[in-house]
C-alpha atoms as a PDB file:
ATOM      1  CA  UNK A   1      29.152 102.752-216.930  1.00  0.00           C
ATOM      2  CA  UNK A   2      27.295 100.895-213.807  1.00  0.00           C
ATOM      3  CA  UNK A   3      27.536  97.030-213.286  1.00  0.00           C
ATOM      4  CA  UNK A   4      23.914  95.768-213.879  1.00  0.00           C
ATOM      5  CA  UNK A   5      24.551  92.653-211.029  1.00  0.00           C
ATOM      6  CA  UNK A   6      26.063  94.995-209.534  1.00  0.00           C
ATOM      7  CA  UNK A   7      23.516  97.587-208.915  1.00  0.00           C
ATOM      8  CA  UNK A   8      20.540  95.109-208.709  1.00  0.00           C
ATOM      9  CA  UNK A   9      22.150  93.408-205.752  1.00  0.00           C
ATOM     10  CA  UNK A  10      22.574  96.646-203.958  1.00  0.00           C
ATOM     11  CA  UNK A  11      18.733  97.449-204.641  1.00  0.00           C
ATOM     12  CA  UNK A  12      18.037  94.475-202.834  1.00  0.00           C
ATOM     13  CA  UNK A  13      20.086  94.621-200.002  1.00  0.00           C
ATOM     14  CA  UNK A  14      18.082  97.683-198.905  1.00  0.00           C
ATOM     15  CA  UNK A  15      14.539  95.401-200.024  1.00  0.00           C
ATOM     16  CA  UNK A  16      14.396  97.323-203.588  1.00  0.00           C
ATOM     17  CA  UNK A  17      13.719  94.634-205.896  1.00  0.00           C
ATOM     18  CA  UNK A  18      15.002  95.951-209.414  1.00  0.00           C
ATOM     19  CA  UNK A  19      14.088  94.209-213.066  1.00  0.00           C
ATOM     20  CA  UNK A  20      16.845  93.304-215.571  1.00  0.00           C
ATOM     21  CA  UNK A  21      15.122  95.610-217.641  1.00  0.00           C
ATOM     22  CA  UNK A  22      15.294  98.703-215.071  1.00  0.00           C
ATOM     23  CA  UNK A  23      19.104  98.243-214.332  1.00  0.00           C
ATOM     24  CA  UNK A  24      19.459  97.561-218.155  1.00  0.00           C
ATOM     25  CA  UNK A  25      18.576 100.955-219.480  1.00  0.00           C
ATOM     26  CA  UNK A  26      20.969 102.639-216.885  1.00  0.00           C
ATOM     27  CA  UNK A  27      23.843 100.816-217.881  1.00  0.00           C
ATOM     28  CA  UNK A  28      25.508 103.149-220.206  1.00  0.00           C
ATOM     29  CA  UNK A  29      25.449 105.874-217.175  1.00  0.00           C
ATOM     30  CA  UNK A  30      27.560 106.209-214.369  1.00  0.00           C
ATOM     31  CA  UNK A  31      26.550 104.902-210.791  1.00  0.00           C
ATOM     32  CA  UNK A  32      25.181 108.251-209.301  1.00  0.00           C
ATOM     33  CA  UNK A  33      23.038 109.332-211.891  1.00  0.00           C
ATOM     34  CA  UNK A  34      21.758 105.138-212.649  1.00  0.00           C
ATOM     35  CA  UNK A  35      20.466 105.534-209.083  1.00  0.00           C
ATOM     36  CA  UNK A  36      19.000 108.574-209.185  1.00  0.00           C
ATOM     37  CA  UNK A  37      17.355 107.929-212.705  1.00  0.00           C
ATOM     38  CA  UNK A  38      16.344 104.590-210.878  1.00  0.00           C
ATOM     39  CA  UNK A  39      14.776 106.288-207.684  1.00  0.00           C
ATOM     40  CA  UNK A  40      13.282 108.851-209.681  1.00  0.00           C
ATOM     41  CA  UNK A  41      11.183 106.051-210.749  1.00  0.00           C
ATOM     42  CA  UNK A  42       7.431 105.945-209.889  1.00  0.00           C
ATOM     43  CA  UNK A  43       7.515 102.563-209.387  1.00  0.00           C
ATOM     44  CA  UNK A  44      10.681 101.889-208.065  1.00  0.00           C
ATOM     45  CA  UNK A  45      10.261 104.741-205.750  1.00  0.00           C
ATOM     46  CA  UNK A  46       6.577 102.854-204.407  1.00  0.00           C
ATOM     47  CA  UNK A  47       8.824  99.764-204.055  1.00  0.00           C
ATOM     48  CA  UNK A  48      11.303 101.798-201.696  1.00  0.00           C
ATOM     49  CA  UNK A  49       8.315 103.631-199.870  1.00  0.00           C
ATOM     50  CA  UNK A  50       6.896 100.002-199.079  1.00  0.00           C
ATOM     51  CA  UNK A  51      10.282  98.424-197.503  1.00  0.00           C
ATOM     52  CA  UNK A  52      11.355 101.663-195.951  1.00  0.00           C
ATOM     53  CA  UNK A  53       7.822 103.567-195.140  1.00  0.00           C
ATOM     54  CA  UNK A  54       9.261 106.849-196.581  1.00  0.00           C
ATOM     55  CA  UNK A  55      10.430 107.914-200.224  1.00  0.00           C
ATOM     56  CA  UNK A  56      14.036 107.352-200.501  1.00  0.00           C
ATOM     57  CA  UNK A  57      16.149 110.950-199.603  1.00  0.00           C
ATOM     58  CA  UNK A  58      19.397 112.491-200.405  1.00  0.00           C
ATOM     59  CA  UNK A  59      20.755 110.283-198.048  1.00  0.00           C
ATOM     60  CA  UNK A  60      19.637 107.046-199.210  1.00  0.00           C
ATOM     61  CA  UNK A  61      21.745 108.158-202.328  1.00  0.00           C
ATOM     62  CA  UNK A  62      24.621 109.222-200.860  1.00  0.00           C
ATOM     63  CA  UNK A  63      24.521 105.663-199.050  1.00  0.00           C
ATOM     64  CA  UNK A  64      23.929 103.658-202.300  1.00  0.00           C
ATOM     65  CA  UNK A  65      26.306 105.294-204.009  1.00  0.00           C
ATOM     66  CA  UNK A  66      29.175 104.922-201.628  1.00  0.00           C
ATOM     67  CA  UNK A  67      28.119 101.185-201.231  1.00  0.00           C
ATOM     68  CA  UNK A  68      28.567 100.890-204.966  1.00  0.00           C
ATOM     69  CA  UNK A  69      31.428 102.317-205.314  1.00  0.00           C
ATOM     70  CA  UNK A  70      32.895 100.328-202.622  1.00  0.00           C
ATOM     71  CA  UNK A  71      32.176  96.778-204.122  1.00  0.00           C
ATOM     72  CA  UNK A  72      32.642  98.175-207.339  1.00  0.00           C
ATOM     73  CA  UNK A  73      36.470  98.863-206.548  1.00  0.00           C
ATOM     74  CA  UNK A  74      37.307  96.001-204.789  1.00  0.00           C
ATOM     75  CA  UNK A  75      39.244  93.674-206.439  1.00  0.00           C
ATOM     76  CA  UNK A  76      37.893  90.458-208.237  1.00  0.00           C
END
């Protein structure tokens, strides 16, 4: 189960702005396959293309993913 805040404010630190409703629908899924359902987006995926200037690649995943993961476990 993904942290919506969470996962929006890592979409934005790499200039992927992501609706309350995108992140909302992911939230029963766990972190790697929310941002892969979430890049696999048409529209998310344009959004990426635009800030980046290419479609977002294995990668990009592995990167979000380990970003995730790494405020996710931190404590509070």
């Amino acid at each position: 189960m993904i942290e919506p805040k969470l996962l929006q404010a890592l979409f934005a630190r790499f200039g992927v702005e992501v609706s309350d409703a995108e992140v909302a629908a992911e939230v029963p899924h766990d972190p790697r396959e929310a941002i892969l359902t979430l890049l696999a987006n048409r529209e998310i995926a344009a959004r990426f293309q635009n800030a980046h200037g290419r479609t977002p690649d294995d990668n990009d995943i592995e990167e979000l993913l380990d970003i995730y993961e790494t405020l996710h476990n931190r404590p509070h």
